[in-house]
Protein backbone atom coordinates (compact mmCIF):
# COMPACT_ATOMS: atom_id res chain seq x y z
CA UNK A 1 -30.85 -1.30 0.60
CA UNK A 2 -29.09 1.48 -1.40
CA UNK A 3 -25.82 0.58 -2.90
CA UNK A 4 -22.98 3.23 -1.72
CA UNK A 5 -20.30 4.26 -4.20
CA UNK A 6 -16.37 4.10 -2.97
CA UNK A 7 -16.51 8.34 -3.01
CA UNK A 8 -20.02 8.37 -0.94
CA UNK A 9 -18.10 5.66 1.58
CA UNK A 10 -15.53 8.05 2.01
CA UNK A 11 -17.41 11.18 2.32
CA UNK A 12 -19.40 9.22 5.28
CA UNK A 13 -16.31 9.10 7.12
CA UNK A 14 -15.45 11.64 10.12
CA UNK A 15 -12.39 14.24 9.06
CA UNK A 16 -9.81 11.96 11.05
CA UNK A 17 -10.58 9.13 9.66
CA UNK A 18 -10.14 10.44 5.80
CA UNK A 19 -7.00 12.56 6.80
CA UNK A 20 -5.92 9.53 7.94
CA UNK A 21 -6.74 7.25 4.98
CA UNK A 22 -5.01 10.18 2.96
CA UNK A 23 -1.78 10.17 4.75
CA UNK A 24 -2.05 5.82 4.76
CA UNK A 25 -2.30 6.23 0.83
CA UNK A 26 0.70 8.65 0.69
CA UNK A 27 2.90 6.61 2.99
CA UNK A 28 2.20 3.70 0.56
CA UNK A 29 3.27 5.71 -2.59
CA UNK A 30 6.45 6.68 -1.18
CA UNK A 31 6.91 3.25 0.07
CA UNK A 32 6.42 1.74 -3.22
CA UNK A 33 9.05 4.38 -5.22
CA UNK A 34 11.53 4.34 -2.62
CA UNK A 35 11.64 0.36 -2.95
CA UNK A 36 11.10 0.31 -6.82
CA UNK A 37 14.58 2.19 -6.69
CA UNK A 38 15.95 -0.32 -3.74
CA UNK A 39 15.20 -3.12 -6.53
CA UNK A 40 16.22 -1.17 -9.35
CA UNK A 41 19.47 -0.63 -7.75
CA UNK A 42 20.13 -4.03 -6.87
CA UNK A 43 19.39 -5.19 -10.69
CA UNK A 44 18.79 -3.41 -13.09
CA UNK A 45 18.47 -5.67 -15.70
CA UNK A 46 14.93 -6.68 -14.34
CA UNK A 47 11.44 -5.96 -16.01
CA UNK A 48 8.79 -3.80 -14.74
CA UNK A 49 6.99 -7.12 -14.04
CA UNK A 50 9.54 -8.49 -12.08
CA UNK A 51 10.10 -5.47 -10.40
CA UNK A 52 6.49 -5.53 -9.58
CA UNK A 53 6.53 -9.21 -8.62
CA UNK A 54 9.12 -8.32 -5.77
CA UNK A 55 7.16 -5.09 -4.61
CA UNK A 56 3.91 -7.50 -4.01
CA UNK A 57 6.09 -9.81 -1.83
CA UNK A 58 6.93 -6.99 -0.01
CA UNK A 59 3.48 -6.19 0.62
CA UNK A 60 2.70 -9.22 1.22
CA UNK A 61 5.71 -10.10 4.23
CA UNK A 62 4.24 -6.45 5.36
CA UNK A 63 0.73 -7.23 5.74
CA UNK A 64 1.80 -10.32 7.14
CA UNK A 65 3.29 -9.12 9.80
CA UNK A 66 0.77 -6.83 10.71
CA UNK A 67 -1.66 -9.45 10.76
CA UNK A 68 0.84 -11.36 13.36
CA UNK A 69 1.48 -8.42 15.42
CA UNK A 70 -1.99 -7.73 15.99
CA UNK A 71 -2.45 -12.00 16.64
CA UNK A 72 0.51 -11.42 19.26
C-alpha cells in the first residue's frame, strides 16, 4: 500500500471539498485572532501561554458541542 502525503490527500479531493477546507481553515484563523484580542482585552496581564490555554478551551467547548449537536 503506498503511503499518501498530507498535500497528495488534498490534491485527491474534488474542488468543493478543498474550497471548502480552505474557507474552514480561514474561519478558524479569524476565530482564533478575534478571541486572542477578546482575552487580551479582558486581561492583559496574561502570558501568551495562558492566553493560549484559554483559546484551547474554547476549542475544546466548540468541538464539543458539535460533537453533541450532531449526537442530538
Amino acid at each position: 500500500m503506498t503511503k499518501l502525503t498530507m498535500s497528495q490527500l488534498l490534491d485527491e479531493l474534488p474542488a468543493e471539498s478543498r474550497l471548502l477546507l480552505e474557507t474552514s481553515q480561514k474561519a478558524a484563523v479569524v476565530y482564533a485572532a478575534d478571541r486572542v484580542a477578546e482575552i487580551l482585552e479582558e486581561n492583559r496581564n496574561l502570558t501568551g501561554a495562558q492566553v493560549l490555554d484559554r483559546l484551547d478551551e474554547d476549542v475544546e467547548a466548540v468541538i464539543q458541542g458539535t460533537v453533541l449537536e450532531r449526537i442530538e
